[in-house]
C-alpha atoms as a PDB file:
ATOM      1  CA  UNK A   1       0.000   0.000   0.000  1.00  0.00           C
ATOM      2  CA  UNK A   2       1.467   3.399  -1.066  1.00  0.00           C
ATOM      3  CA  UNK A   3       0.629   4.945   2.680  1.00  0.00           C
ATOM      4  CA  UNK A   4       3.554   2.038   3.821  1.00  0.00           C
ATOM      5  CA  UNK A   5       5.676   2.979   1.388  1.00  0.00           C
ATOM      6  CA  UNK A   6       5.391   6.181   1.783  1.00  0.00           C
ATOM      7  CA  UNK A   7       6.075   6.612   5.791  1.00  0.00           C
ATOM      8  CA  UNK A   8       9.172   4.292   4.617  1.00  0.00           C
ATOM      9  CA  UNK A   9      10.224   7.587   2.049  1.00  0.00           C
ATOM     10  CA  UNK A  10       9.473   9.908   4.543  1.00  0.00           C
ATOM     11  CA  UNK A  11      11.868   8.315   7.286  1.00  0.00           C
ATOM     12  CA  UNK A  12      14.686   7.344   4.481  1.00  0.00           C
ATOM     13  CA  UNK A  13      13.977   4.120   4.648  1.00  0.00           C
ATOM     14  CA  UNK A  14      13.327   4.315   0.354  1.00  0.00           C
ATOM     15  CA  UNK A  15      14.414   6.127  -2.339  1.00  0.00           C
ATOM     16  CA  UNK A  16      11.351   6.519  -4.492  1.00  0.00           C
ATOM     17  CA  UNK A  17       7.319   5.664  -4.851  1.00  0.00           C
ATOM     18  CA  UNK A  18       5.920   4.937  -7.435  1.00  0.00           C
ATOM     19  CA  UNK A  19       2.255   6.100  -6.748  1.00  0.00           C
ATOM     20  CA  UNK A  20      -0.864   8.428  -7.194  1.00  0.00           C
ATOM     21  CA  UNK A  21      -0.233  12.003  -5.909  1.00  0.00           C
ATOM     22  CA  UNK A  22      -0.576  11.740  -2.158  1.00  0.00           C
ATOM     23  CA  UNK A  23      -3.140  14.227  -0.673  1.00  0.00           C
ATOM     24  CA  UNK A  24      -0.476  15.311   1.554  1.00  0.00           C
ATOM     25  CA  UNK A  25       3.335  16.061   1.273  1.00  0.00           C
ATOM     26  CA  UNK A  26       6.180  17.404   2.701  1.00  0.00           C
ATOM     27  CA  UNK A  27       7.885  20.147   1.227  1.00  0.00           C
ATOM     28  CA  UNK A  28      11.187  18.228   0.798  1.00  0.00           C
ATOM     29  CA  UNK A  29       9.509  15.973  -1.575  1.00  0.00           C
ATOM     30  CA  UNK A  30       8.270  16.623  -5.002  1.00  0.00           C
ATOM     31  CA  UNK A  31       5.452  14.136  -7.057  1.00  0.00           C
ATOM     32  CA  UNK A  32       6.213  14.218 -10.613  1.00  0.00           C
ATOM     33  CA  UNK A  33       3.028  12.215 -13.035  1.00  0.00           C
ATOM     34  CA  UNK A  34       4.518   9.698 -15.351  1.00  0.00           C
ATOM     35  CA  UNK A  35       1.836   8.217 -16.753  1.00  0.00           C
ATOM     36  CA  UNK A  36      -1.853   9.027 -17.463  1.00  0.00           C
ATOM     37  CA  UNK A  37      -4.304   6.312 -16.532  1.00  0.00           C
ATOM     38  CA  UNK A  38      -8.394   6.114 -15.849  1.00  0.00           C
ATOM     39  CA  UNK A  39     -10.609   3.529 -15.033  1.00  0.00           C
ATOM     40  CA  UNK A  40     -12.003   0.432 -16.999  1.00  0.00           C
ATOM     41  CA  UNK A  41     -14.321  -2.326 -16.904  1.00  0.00           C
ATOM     42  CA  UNK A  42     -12.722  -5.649 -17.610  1.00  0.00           C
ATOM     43  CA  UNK A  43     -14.754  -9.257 -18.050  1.00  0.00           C
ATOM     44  CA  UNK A  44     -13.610 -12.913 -18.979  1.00  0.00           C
ATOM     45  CA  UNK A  45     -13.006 -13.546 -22.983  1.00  0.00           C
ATOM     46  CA  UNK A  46     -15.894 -15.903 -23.048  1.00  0.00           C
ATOM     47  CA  UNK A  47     -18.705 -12.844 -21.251  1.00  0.00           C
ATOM     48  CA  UNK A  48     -21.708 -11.986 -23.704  1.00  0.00           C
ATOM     49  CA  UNK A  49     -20.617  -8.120 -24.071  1.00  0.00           C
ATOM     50  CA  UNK A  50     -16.377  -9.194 -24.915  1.00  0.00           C
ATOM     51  CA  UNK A  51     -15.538  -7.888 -28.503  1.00  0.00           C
ATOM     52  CA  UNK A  52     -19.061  -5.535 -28.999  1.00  0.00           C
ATOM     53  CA  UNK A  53     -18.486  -1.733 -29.232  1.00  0.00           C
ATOM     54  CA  UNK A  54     -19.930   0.954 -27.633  1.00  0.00           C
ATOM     55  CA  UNK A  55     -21.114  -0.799 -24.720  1.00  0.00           C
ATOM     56  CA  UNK A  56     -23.484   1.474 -22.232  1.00  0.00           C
ATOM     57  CA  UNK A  57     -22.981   1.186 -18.516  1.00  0.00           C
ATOM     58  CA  UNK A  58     -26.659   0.006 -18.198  1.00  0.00           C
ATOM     59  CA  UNK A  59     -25.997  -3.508 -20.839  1.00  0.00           C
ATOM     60  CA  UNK A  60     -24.154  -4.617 -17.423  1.00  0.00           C
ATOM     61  CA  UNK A  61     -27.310  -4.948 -15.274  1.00  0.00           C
ATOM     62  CA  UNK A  62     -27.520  -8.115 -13.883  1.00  0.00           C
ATOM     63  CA  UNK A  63     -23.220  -8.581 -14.085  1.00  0.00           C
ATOM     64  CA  UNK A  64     -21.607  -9.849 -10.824  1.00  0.00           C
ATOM     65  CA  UNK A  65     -18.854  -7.400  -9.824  1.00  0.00           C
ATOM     66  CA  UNK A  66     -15.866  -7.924  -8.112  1.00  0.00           C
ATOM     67  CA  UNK A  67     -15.836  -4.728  -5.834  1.00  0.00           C
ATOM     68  CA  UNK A  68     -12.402  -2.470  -5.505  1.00  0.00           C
ATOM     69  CA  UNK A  69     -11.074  -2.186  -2.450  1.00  0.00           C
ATOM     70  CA  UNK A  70     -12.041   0.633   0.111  1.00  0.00           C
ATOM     71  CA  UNK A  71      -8.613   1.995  -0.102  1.00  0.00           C
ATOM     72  CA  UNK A  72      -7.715   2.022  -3.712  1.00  0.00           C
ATOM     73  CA  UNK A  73      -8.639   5.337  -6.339  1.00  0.00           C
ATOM     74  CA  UNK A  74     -10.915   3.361  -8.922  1.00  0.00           C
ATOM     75  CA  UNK A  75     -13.514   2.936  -5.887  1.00  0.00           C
ATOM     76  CA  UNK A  76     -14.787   6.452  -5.734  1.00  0.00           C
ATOM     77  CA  UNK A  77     -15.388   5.850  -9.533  1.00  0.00           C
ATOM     78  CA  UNK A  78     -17.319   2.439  -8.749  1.00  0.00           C
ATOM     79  CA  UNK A  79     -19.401   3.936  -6.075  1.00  0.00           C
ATOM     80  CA  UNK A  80     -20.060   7.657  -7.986  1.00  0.00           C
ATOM     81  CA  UNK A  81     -20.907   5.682 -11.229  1.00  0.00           C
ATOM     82  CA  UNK A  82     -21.161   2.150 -11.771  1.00  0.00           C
ATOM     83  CA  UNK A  83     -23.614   2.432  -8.333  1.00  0.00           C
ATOM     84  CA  UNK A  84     -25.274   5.639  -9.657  1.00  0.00           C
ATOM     85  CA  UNK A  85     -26.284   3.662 -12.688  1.00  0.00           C
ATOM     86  CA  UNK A  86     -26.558   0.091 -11.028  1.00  0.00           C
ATOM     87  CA  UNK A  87     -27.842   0.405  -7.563  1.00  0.00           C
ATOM     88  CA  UNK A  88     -28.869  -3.068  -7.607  1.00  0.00           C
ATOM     89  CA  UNK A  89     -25.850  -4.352  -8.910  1.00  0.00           C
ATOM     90  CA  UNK A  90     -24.699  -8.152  -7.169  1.00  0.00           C
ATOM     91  CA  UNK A  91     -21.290  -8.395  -5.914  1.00  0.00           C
ATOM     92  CA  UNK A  92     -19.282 -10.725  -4.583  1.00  0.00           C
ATOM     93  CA  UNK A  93     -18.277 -11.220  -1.115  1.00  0.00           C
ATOM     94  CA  UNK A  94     -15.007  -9.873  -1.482  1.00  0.00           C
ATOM     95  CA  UNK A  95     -12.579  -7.413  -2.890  1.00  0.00           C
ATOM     96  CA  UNK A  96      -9.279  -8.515  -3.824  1.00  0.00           C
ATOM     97  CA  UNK A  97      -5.814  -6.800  -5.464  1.00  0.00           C
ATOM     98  CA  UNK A  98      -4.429  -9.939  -6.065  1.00  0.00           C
ATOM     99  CA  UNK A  99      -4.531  -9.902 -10.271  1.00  0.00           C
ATOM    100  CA  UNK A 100      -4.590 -13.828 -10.190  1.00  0.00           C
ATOM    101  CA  UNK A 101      -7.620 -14.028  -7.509  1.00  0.00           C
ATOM    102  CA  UNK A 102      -9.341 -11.159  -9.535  1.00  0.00           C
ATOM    103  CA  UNK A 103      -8.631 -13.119 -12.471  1.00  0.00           C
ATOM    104  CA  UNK A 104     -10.061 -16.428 -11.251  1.00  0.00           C
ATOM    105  CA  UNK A 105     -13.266 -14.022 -10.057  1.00  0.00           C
ATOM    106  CA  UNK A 106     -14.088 -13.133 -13.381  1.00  0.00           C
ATOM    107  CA  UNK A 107     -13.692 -16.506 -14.869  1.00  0.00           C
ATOM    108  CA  UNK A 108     -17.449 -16.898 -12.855  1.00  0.00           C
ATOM    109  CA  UNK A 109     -20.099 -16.672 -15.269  1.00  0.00           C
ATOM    110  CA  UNK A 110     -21.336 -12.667 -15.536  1.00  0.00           C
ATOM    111  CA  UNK A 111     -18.569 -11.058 -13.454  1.00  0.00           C
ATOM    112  CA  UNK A 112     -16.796  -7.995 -14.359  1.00  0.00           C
ATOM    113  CA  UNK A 113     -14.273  -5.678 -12.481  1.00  0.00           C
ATOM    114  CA  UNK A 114     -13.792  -1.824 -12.793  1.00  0.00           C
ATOM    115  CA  UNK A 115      -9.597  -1.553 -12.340  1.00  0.00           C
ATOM    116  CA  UNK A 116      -7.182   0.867 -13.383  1.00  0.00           C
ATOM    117  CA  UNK A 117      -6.072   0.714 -17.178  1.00  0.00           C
ATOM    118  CA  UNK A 118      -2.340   0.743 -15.926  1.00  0.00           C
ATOM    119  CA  UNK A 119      -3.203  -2.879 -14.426  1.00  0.00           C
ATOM    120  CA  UNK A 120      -5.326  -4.097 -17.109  1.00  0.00           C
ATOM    121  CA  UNK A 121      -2.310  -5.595 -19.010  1.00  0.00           C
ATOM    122  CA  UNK A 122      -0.974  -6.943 -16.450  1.00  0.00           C
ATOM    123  CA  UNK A 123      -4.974  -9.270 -16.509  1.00  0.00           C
ATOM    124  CA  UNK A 124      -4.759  -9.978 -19.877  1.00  0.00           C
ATOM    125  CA  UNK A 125      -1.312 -11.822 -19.552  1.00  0.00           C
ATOM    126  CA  UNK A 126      -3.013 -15.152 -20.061  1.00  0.00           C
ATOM    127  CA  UNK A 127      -5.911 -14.226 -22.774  1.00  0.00           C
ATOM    128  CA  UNK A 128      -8.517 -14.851 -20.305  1.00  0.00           C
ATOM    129  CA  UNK A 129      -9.584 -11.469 -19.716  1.00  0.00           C
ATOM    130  CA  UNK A 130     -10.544  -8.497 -21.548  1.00  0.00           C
ATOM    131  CA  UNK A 131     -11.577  -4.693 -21.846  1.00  0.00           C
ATOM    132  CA  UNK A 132     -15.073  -4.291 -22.455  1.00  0.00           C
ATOM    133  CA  UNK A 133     -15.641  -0.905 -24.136  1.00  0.00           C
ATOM    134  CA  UNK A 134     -17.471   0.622 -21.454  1.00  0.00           C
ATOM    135  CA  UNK A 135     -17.404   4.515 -21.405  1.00  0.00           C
ATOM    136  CA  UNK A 136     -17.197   6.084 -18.039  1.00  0.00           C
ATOM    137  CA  UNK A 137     -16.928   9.860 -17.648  1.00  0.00           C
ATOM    138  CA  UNK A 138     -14.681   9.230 -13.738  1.00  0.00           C
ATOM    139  CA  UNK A 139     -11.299   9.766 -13.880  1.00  0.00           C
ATOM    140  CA  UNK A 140      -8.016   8.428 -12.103  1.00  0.00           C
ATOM    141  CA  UNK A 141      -5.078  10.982 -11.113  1.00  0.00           C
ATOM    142  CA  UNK A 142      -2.114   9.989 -13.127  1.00  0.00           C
ATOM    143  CA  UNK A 143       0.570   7.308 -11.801  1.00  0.00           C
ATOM    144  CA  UNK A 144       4.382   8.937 -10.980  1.00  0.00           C
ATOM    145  CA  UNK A 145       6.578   9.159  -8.542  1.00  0.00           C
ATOM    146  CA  UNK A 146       7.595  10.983  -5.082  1.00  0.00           C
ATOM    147  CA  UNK A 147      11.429  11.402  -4.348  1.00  0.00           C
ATOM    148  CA  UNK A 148      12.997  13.939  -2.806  1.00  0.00           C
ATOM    149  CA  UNK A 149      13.569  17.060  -4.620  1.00  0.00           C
ATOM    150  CA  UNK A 150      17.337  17.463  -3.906  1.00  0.00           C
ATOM    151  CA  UNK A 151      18.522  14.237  -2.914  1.00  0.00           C
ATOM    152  CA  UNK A 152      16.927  11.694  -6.060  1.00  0.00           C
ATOM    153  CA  UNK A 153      19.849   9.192  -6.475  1.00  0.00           C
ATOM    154  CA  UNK A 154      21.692   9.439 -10.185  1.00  0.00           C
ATOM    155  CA  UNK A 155      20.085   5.933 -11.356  1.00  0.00           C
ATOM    156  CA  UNK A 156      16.234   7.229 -10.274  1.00  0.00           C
ATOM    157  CA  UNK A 157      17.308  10.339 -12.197  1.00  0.00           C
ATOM    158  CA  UNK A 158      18.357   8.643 -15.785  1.00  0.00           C
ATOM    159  CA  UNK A 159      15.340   6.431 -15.415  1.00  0.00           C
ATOM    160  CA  UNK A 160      12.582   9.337 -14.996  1.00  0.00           C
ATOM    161  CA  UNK A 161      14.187  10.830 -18.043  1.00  0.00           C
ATOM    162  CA  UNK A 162      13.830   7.911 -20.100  1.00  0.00           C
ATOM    163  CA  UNK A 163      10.521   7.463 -18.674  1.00  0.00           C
ATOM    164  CA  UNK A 164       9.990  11.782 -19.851  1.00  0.00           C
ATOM    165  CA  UNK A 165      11.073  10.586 -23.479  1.00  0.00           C
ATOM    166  CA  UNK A 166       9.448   7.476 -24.151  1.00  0.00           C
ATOM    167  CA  UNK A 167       5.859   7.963 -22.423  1.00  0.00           C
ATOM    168  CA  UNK A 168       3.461  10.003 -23.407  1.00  0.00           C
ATOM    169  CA  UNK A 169       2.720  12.801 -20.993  1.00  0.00           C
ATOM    170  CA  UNK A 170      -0.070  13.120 -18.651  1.00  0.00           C
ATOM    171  CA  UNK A 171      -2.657  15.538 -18.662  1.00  0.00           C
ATOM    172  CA  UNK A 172      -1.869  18.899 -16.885  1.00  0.00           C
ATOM    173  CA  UNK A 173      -3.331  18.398 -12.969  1.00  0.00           C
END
């Protein structure tokens, strides 16, 4: 969990964290995005709606979701929209980060997951899951890193300006 990791930065115990902004941070410490990401809805290969474009929010009345944990960004997007749109929607009895128990959730007939985009790959490793092109309006603060502003060690340095050339950058905040 990034709060860990980051009391760790904080008492020099880590270099870097790769993270969302935190709400709150000392001034010795700077967040710099890396990488733009937002939220998606993700199903097994074999679910009805896999491969169809265009698919509204309401088609997935009636899917089982697997909810996001409490703790994690893409919740406030699950609760503000998916339940605005689906207050009946079923669940299942537990919320997981674990990409292989989230992947063995969805192989249960019906169930999709809202996760971050910048995970999604990470799902679709074994061609068991996919992206279902849901459109939701929520979005998720960008993915970067805290280190401290005068002290970032040489290698964390030449790797956030490889990362600066090769990715795309993030939307202004």
């Amino acid at each position: 969990a990034s709060t860990r990791l980051l009391s760790q930065l904080l008492g020099g115990g880590l270099d870097a964290v790769f993270c969302r902004e935190p709400a709150l941070l000392p001034s010795p410490f700077a967040f710099e995005p890396l990488l733009a990401d937002t939220a998606v809805v993700v199903a097994a290969r074999s679910h009805a709606l896999a491969g169809r474009r265009d698919v509204p929010l309401q088609a997935l009345t009636g899917a089982r979701w697997v909810l996001p944990t409490a703790n994690i960004a893409v919740r406030g997007i699950f609760e503000a929209e998916v339940l605005q749109a689906l207050p009946d929607a079923p669940w299942f009895p537990v919320s997981t980060v674990s990409l292989p128990i989230l992947e063995g959730l969805l192989s249960q007939p019906g169930a999709v997951a809202l996760v971050p985009l910048s995970i999604a790959p990470g799902l679709q490793t074994h061609a068991r899951v996919c992206r279902l092109d849901v459109r939701l309006t929520g979005r998720l603060a960008p993915l970067g890193v805290v280190c401290r502003r005068d002290q970032a060690p040489a290698l964390l340095t030449e790797m956030l300006s490889l990362c600066r050339q090769m990715l795309p950058a993030p939307p202004a905040r």
